[in-house]
N, C-alpha and C. Protein backbone atom coordinates (compact mmCIF):
# COMPACT_ATOMS: atom_id res chain seq x y z
N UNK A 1 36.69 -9.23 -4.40
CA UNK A 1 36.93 -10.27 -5.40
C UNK A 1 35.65 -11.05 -5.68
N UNK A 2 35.23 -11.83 -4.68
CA UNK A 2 33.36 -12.43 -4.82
C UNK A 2 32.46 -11.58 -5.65
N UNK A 3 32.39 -9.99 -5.45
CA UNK A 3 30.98 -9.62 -6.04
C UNK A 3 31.73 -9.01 -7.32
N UNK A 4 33.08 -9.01 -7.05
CA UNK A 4 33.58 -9.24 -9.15
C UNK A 4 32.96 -10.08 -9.65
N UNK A 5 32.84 -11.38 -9.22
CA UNK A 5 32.78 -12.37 -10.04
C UNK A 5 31.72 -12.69 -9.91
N UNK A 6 31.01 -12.19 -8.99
CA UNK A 6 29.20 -12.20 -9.27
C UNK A 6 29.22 -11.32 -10.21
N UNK A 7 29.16 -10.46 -10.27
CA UNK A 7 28.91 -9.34 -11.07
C UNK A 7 29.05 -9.70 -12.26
N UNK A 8 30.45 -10.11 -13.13
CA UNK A 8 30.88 -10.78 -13.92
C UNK A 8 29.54 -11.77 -14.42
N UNK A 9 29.11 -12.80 -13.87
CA UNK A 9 28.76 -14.12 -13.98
C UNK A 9 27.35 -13.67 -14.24
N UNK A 10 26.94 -12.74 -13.29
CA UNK A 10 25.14 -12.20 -13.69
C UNK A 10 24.45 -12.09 -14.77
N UNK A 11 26.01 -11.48 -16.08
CA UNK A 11 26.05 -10.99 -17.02
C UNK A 11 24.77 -11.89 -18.18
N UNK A 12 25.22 -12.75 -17.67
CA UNK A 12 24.43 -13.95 -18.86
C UNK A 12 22.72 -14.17 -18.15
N UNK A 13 22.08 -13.99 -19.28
CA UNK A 13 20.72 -14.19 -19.40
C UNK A 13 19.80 -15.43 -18.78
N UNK A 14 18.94 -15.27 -18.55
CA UNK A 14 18.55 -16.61 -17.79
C UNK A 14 17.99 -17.04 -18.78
N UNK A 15 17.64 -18.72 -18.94
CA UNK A 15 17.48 -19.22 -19.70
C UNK A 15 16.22 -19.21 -20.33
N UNK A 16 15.22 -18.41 -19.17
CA UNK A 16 14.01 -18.58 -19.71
C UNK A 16 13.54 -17.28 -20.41
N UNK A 17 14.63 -15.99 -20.10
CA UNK A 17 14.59 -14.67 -20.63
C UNK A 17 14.93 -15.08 -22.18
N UNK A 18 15.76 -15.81 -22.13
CA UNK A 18 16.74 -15.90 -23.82
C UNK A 18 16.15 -16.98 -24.55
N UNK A 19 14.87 -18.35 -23.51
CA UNK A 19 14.06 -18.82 -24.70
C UNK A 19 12.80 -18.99 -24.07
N UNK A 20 11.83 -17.60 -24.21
CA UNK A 20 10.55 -17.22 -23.51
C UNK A 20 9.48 -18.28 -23.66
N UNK A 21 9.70 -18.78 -24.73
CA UNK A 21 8.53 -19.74 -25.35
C UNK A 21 8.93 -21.32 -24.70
N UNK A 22 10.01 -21.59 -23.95
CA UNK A 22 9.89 -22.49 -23.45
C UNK A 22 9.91 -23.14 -22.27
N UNK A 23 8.75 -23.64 -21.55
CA UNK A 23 8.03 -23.74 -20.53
C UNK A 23 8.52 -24.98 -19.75
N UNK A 24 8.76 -24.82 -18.64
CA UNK A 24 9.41 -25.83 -17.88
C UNK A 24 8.22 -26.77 -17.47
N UNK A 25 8.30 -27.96 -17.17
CA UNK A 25 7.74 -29.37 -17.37
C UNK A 25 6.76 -28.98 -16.41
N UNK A 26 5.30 -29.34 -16.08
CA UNK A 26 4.47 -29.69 -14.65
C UNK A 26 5.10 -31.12 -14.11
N UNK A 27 5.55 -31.63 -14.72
CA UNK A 27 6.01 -33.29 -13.89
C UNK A 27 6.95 -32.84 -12.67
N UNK A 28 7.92 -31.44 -12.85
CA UNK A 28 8.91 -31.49 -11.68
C UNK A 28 7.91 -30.12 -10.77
N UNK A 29 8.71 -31.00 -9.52
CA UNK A 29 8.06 -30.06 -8.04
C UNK A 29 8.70 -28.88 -8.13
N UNK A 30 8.12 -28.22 -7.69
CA UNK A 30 8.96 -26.79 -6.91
C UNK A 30 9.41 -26.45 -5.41
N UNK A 31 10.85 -25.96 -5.50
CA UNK A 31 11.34 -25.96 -3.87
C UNK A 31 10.59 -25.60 -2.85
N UNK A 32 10.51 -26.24 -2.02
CA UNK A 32 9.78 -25.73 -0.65
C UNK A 32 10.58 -25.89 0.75
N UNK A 33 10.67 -24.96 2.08
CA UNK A 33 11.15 -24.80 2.93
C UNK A 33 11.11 -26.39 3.39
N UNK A 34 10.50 -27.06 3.30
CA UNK A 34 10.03 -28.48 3.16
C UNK A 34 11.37 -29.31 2.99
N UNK A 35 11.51 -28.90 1.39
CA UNK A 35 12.49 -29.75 0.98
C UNK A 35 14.01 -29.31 1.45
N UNK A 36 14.17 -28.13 1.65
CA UNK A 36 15.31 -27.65 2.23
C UNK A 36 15.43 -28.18 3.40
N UNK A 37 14.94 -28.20 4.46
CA UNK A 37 14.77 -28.60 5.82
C UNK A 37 15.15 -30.12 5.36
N UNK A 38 14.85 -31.25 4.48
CA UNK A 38 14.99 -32.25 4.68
C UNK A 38 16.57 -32.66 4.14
N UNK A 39 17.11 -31.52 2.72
CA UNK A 39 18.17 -32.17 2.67
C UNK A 39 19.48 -31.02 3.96
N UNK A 40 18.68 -30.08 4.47
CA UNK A 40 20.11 -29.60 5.68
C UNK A 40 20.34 -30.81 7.12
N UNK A 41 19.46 -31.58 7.23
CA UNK A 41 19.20 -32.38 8.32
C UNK A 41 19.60 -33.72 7.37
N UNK A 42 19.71 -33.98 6.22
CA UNK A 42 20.47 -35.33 5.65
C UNK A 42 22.03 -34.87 5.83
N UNK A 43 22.11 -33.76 5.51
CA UNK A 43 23.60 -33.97 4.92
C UNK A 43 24.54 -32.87 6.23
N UNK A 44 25.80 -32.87 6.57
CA UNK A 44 26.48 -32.49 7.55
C UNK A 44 26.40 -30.83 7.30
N UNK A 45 26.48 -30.40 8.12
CA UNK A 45 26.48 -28.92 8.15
C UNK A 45 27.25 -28.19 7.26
N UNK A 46 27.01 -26.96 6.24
CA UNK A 46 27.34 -26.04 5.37
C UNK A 46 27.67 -26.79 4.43
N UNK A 47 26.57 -28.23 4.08
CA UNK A 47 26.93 -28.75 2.57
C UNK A 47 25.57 -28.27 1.82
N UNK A 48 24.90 -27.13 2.26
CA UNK A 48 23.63 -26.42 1.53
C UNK A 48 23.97 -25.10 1.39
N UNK A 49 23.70 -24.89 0.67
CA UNK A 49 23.47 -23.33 -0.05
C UNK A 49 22.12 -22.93 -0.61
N UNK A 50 21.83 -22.04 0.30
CA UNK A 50 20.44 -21.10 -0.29
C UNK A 50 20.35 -19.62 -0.09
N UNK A 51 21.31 -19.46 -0.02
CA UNK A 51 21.99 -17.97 -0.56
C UNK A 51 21.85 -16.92 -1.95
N UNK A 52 21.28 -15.94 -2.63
CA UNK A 52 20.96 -16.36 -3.74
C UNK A 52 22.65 -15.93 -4.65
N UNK A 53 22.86 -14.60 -3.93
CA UNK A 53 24.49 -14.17 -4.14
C UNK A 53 25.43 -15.64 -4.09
N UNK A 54 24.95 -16.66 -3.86
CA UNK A 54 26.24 -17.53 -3.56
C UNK A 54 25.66 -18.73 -4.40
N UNK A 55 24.60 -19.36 -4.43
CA UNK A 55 24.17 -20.30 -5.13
C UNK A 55 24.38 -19.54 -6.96
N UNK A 56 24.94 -18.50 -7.51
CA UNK A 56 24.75 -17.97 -8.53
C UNK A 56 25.34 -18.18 -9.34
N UNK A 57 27.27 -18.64 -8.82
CA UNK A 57 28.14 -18.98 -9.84
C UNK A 57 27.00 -20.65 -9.79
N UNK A 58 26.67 -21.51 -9.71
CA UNK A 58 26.09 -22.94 -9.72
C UNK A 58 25.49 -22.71 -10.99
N UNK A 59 24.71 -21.63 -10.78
CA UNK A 59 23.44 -21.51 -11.89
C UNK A 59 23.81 -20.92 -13.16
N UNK A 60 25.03 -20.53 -13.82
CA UNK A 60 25.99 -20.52 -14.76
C UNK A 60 26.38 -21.41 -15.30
N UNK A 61 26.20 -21.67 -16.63
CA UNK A 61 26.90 -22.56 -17.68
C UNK A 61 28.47 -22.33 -17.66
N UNK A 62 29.04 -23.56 -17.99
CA UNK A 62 30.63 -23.45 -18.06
C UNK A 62 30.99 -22.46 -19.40
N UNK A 63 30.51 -22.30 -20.29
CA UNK A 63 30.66 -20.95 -21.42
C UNK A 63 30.22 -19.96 -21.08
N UNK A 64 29.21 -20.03 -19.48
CA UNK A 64 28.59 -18.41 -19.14
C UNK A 64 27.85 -18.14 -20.63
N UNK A 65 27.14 -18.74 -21.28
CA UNK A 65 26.39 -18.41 -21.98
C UNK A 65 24.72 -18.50 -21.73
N UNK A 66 24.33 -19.05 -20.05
CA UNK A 66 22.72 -19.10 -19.81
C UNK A 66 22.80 -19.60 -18.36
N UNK A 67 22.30 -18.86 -18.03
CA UNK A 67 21.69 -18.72 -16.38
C UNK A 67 20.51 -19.47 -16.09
N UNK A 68 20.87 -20.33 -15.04
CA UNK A 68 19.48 -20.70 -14.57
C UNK A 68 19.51 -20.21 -13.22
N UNK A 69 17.93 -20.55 -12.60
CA UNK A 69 17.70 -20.35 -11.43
C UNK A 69 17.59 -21.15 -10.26
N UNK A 70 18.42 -22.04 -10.05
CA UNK A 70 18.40 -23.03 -9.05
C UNK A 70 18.32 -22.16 -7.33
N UNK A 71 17.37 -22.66 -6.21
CA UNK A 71 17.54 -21.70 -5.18
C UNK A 71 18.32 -22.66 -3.99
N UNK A 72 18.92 -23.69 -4.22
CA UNK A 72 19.63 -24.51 -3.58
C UNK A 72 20.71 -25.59 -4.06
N UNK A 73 22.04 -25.67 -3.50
CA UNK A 73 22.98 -25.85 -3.81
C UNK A 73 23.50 -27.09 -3.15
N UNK A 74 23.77 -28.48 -3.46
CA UNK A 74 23.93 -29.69 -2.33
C UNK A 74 25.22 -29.76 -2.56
N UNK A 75 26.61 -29.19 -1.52
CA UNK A 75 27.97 -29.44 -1.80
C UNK A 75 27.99 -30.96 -1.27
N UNK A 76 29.21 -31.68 -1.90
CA UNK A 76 29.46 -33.21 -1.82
C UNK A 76 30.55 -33.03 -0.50
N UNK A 77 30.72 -34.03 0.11
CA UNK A 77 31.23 -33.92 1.08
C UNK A 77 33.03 -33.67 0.72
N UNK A 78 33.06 -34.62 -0.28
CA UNK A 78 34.56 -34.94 -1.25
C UNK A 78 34.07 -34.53 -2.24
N UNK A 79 35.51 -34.32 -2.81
CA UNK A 79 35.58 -34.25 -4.66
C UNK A 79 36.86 -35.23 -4.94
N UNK A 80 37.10 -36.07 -4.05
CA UNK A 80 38.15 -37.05 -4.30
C UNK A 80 36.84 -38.70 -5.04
């Protein structure tokens, strides 16, 4: 059922394949083992994802019309 719906979800283009000409900012950082390490030690155990099979539905638009590439995932403790 999971790699249905990976599979499924892959389908859509990443955003930078579908608009080549546009270049993401120098103002934002890029992930580093660094920054991972600091938010798995903030937040309680298995509220990170750096999986890339699992962080993938995240990186999907709700129309599944553009993919991004996020390589980390911060679950909330609640959704209440």
């Amino acid at each position: 059922m999971w790699s249905q719906t990976i599979r499924r979800l892959s389908t859509s283009a990443l955003t930078r394949v579908r608009h080549p000409k546009l270049r993401r900012s120098t103002h934002y950082a890029t992930l580093t083992d660094k920054d991972v390490s600091f938010f798995e030690r903030l937040l309680s155990s298995g509220r990170t994802i750096t999986n890339p099979d699992e962080c993938l539905p995240f990186n999907i638009d709700y129309i599944k019309s553009c993919q991004g590439q996020s390589q980390l995932v911060l679950r909330p403790k609640t959704v209440d």
